[in-house]
Protein backbone atom coordinates (compact mmCIF):
# COMPACT_ATOMS: atom_id res chain seq x y z
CA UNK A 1 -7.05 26.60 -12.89
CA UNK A 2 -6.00 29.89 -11.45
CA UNK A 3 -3.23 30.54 -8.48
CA UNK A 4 -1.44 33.29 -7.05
CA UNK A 5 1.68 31.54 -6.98
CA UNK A 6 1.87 31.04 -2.85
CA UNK A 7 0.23 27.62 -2.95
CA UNK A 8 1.74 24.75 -1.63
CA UNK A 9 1.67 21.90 -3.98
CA UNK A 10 2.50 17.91 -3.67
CA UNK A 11 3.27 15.72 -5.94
CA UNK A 12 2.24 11.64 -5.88
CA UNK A 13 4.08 9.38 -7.50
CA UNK A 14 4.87 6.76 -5.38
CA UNK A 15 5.09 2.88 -7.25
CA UNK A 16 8.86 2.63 -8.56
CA UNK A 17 11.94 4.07 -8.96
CA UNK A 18 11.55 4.85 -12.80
CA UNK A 19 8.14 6.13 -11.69
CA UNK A 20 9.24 8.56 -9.34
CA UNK A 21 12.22 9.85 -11.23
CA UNK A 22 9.90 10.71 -14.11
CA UNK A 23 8.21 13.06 -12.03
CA UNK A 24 11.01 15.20 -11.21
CA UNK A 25 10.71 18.16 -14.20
CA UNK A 26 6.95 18.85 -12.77
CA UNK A 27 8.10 19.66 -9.58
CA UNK A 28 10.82 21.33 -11.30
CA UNK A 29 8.53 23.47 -14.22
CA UNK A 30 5.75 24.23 -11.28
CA UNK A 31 9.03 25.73 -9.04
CA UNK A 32 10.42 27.63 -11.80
CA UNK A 33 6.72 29.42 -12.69
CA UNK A 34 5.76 29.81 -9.15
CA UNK A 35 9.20 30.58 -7.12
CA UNK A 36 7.30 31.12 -3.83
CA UNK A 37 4.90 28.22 -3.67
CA UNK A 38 6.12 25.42 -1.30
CA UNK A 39 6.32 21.97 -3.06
CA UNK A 40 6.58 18.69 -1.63
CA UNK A 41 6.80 15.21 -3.12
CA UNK A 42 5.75 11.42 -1.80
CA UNK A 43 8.12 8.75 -3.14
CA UNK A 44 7.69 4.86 -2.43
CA UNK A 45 9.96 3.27 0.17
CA UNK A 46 11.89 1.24 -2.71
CA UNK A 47 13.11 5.43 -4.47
CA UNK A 48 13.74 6.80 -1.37
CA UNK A 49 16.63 9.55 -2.00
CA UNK A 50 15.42 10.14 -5.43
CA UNK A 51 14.65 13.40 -4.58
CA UNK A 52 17.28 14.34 -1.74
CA UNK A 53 18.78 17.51 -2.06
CA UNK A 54 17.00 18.73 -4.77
CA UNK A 55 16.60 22.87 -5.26
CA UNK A 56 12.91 22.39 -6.75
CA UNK A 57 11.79 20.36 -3.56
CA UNK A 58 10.65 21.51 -0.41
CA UNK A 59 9.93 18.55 1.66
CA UNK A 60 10.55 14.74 0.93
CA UNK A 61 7.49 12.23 1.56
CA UNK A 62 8.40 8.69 1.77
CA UNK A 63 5.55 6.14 1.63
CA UNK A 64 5.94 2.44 3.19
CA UNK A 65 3.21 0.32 1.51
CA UNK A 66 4.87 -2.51 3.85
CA UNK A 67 3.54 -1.01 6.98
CA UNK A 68 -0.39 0.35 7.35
CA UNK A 69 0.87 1.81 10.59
CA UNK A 70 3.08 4.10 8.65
CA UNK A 71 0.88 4.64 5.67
CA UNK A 72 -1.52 5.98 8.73
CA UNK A 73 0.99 8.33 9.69
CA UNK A 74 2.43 9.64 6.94
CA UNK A 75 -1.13 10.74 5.98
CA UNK A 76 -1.63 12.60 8.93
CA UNK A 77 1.62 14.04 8.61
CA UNK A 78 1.41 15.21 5.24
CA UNK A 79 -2.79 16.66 6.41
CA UNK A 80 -0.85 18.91 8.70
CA UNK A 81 1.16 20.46 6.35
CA UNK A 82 -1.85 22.09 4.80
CA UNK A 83 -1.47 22.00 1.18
CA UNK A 84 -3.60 23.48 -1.28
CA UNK A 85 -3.10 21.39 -4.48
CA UNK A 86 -2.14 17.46 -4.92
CA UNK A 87 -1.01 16.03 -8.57
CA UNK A 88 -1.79 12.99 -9.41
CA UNK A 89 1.27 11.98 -11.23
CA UNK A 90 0.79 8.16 -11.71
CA UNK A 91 -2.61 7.70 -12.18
CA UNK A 92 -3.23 4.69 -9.38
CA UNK A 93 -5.92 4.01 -7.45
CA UNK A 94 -3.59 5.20 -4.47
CA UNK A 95 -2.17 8.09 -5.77
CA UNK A 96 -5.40 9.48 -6.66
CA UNK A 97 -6.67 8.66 -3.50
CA UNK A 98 -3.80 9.97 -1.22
CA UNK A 99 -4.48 13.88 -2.51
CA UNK A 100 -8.01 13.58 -1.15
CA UNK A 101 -7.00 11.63 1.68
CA UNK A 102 -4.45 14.23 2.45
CA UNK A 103 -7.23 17.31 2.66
CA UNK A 104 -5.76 19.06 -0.74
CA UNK A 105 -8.33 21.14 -2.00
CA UNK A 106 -7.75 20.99 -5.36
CA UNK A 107 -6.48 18.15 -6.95
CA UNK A 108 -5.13 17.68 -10.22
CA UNK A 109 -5.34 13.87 -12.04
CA UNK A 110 -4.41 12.68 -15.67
CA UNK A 111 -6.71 8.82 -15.55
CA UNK A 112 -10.26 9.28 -16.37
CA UNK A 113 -11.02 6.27 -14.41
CA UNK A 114 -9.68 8.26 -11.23
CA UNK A 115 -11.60 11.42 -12.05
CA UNK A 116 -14.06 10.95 -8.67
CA UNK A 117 -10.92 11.82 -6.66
CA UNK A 118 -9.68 14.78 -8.77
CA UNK A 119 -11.04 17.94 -8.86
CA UNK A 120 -9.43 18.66 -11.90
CA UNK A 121 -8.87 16.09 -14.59
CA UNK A 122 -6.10 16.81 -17.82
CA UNK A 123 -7.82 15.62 -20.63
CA UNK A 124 -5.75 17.59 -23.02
CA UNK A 125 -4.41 13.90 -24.41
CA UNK A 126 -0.55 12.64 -23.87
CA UNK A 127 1.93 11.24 -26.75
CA UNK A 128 3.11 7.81 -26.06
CA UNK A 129 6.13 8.02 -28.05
CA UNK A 130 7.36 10.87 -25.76
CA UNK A 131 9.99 10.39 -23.11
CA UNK A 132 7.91 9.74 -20.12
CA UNK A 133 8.95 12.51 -18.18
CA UNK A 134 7.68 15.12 -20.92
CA UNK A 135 4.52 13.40 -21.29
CA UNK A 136 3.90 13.80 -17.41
CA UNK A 137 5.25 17.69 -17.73
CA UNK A 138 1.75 17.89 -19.70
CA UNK A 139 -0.18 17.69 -16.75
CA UNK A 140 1.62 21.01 -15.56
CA UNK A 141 -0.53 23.17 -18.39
CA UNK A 142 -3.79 23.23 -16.20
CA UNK A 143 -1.38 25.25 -13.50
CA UNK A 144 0.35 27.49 -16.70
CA UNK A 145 3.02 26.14 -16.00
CA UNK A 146 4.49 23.99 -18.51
CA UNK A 147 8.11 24.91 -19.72
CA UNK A 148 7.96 26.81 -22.94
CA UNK A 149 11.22 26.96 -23.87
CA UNK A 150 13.93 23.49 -23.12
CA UNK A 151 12.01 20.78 -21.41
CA UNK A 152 13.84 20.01 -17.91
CA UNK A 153 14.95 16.53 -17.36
CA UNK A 154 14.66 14.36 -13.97
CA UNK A 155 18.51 14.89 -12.13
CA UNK A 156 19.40 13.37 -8.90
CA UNK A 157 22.28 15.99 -6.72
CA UNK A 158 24.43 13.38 -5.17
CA UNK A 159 26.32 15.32 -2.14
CA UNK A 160 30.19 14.21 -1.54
CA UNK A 161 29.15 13.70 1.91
CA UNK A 162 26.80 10.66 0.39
CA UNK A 163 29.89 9.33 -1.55
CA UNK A 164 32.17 9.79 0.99
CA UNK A 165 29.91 7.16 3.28
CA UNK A 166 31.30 4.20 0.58
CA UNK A 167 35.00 5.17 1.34
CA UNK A 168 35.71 1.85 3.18
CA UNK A 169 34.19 0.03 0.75
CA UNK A 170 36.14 1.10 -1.91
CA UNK A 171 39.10 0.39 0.24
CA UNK A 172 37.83 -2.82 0.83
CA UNK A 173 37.35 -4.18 -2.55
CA UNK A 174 40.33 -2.09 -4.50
CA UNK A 175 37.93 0.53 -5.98
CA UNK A 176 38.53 3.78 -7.48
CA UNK A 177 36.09 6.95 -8.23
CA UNK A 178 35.73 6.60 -11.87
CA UNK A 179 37.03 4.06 -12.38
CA UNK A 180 35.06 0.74 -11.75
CA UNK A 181 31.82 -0.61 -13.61
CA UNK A 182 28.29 -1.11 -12.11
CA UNK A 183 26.17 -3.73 -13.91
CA UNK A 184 23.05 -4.46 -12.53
CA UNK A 185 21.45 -8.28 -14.50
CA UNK A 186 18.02 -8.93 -12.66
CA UNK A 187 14.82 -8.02 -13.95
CA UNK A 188 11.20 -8.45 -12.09
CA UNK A 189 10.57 -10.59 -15.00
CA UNK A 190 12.43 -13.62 -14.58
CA UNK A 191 11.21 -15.26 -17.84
CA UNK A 192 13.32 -12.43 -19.81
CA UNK A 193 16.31 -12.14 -17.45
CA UNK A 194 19.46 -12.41 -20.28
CA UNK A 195 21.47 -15.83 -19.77
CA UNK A 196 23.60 -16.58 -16.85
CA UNK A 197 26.90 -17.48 -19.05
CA UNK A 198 26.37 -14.44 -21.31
CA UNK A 199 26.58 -12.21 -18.65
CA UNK A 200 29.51 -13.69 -17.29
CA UNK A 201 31.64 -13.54 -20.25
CA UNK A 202 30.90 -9.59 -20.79
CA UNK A 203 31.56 -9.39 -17.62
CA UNK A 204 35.17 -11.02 -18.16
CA UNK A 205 35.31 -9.19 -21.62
CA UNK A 206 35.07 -5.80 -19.70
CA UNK A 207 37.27 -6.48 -16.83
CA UNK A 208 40.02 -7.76 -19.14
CA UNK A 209 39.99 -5.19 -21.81
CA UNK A 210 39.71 -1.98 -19.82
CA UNK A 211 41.20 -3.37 -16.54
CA UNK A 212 39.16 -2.09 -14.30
CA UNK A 213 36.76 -3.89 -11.77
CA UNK A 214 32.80 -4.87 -11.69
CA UNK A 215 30.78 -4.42 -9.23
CA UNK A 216 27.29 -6.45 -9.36
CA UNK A 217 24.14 -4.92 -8.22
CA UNK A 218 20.71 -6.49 -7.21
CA UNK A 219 18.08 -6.46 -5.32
CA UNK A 220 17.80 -9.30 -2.19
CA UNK A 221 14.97 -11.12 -4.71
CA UNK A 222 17.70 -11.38 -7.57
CA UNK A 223 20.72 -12.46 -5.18
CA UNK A 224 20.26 -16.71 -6.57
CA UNK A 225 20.34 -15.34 -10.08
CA UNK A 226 23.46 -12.78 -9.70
CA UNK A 227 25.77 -15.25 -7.68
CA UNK A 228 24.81 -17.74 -10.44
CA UNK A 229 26.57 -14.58 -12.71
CA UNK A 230 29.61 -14.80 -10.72
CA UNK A 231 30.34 -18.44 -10.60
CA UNK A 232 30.54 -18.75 -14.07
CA UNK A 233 33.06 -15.72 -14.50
CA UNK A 234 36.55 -16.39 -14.55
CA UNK A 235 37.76 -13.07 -13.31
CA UNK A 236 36.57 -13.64 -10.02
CA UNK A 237 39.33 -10.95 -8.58
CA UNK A 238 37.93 -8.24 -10.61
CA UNK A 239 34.20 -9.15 -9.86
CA UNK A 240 32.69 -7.79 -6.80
CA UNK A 241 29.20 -9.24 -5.39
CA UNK A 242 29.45 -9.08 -2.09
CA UNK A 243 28.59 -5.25 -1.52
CA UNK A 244 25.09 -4.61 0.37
CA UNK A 245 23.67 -1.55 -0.02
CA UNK A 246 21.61 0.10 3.12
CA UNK A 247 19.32 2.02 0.97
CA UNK A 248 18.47 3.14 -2.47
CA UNK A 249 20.02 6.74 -1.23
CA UNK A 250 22.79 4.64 -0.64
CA UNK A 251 22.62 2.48 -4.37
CA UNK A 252 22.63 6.21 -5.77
CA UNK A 253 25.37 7.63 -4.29
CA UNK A 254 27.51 4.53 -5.61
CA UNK A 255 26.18 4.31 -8.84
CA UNK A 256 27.41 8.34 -9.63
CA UNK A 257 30.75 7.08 -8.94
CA UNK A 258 30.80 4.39 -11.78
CA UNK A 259 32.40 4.76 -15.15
CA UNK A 260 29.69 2.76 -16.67
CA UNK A 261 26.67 0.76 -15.46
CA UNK A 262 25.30 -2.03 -18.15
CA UNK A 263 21.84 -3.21 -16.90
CA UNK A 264 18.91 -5.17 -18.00
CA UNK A 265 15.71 -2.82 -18.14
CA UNK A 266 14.88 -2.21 -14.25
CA UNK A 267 15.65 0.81 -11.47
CA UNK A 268 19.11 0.79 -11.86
CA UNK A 269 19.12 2.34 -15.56
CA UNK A 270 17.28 5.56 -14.47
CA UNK A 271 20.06 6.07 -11.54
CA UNK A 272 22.58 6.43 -13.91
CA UNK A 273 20.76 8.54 -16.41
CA UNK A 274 19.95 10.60 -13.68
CA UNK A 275 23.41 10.84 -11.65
CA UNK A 276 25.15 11.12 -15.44
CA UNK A 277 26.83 7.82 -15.61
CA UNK A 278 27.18 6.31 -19.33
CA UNK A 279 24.59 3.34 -19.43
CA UNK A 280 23.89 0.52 -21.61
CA UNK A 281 20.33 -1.64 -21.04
CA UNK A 282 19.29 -4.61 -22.57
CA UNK A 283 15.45 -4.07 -22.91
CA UNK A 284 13.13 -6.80 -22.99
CA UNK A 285 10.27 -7.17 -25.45
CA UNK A 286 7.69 -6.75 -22.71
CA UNK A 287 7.53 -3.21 -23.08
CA UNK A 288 8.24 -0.40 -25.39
CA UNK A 289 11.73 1.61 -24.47
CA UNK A 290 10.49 5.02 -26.63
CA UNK A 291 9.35 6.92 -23.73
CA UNK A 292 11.98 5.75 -21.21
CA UNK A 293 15.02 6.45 -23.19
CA UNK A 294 16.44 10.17 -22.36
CA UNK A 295 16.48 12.51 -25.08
CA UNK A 296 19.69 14.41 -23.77
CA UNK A 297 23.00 14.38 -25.86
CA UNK A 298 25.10 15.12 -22.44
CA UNK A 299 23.38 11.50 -21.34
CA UNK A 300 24.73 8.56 -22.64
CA UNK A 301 21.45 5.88 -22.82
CA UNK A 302 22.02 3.50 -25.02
CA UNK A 303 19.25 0.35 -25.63
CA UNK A 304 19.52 -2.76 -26.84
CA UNK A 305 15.93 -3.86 -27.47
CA UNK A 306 15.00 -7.56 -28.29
CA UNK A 307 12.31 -6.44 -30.12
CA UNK A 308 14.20 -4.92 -33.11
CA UNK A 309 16.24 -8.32 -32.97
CA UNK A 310 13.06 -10.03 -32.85
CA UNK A 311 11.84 -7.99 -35.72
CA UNK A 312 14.62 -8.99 -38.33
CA UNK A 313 14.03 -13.05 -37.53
CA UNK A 314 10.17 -13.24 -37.97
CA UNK A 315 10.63 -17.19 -37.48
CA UNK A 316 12.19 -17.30 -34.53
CA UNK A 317 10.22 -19.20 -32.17
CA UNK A 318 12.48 -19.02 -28.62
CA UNK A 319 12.15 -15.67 -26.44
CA UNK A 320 13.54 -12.51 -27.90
CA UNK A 321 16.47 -11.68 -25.12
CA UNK A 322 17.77 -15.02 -26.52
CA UNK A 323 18.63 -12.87 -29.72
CA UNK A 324 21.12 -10.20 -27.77
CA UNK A 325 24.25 -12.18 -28.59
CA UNK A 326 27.41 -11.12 -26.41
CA UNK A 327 28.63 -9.90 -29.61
CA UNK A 328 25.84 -7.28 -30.06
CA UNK A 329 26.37 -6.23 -26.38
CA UNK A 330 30.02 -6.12 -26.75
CA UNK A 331 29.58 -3.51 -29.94
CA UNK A 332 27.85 -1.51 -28.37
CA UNK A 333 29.17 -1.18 -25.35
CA UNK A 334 32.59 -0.56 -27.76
CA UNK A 335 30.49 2.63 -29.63
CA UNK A 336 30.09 4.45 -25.94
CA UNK A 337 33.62 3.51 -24.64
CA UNK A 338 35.91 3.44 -27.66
């Protein structure tokens, strides 16, 4: 595909948080080619501020699958802004969609089974053992402009002004910048979700040996499961749950101000990979972690995954989180800190 370099370009990749983030370096490799073309980028409701105040990003889409109303708008929106070239980033039925529903006139895809919407389709084949966000740079070759020398990673710029917006809340609860832990224990897949009184005694292991406070995170679908955490912990005035968060802007901003978030695999582990914060996740056996872990030595992202555990005790017959003793999570948790 040729361009001049003036084009205005958008990026889909609107599903979820981890998603989105992942397609960060292509807006950033297609900005650094082409410094005059105009890019913008559509995010779902659930990442919104993933891509806030971010040099390599013109204009900020947000989509609202919750509302057709908006959806409506936000197309017609977008169809006035006149751009030339969509990417298809994700490789949904909607995403696809959205770049012809939009009026781009070129549009880029990477899923065969999309290829009716794209006018141009990557074929040129993707590694799966890749961190994800390098395997979607790949897509950036039909526009020349894949990175050749280091490979950028996704980054979220968290303004003071956005931190500054939790100030009462750290007064509040006895909080410092720095100086607290995030931990985040609900997963979409409640089968796998790591057990109740093992959470709580990290929990109490952390606050007592590095006496500094927890704050729990979760989503309003994981609230039942997370103040089941808490009433099993015995540190109860170190343990925060009460904190509600507006936003996801507003999850990020508090987040970057952690000293370290420990998570189970969901949303929360990409916000602090992206914002810098040390982070430990205990990763199911649902999925693979080889192309989500970040291959950055200035990023701490370190996995516990079930399957290894899982692995090494062919005979085990329960389900594989059951094997991530508090021990294990403790030692490693003592290799990042220590």
């Amino acid at each position: 595909m040729i361009i001049n370099g003036n084009e205005k370009i958008l990026v889909c990749d609107f599903r979820r948080i981890g998603d989105g983030l992942m397609s960060l370096p292509i807006l950033e490799a297609i900005k650094k080619r082409y410094p005059n073309c105009k890019t913008g980028f559509i995010v779902d409701k659930i990442a919104e501020g993933i891509g806030d105040n971010n040099p390599y990003i013109d204009e900020v889409f947000v989509f609202n699958k919750d509302s057709a109303w908006d959806v409506i708008k936000l197309i017609f929106k977008i169809r006035s802004k006149n751009y030339d070239i969509s990417i298809d980033a994700l490789g949904m039925p909607k995403t696809a969609l959205m770049g012809l529903l939009v009026g781009a006139k070129q549009r880029i895809g990477i899923h065969k089974k999309m290829s009716r919407f794209y006018t141009e389709l990557y074929e040129g084949g993707f590694d799966d053992a890749v961190y994800s966000a390098h395997h979607k740079l790949y897509i950036t070759k039909l526009l020349d402009a894949f990175p050749k020398d280091k490979l950028p990673l996704p980054f979220i710029n968290v303004p003071d002004s956005e931190r500054a917006k939790h100030d009462n809340t750290f007064v509040k609860y006895d909080l410092e910048r720095g100086e607290f832990f995030t931990s985040s224990p609900g997963s979409k897949f409640i089968h796998i979700q790591w057990m109740e009184e093992r959470w709580a005694e990290v929990y109490d292991w952390l606050v007592e040996k590095y006496s500094k406070n927890l704050v729990i995170l979760y989503a309003p679908s994981e609230e039942g499961f997370a103040r089941k955490i808490y009433s099993k912990v015995r540190n109860k005035h170190r343990v925060v749950i009460d904190i509600n968060f507006s936003s996801t802007k507003n999850l990020i901003s508090f987040i970057s101000m952690s000293f370290f978030h420990l998570t189970q695999n969901n949303g929360t582990k990409h916000l602090a990979n992206c914002t810098g914060v040390p982070c430990l996740t205990l990763w199911e056996c649902e999925s693979t972690y080889h192309n989500w872990k970040i291959p950055s030595d200035e990023v701490v992202d370190n996995i516990i995954w079930a399957e290894d555990l899982r692995l090494a005790k062919p005979d085990f017959e329960g389900y594989c989180t059951e094997l991530i003793t508090v021990d294990i999570v403790k030692e490693e948790v003592n290799k990042i800190l220590d």
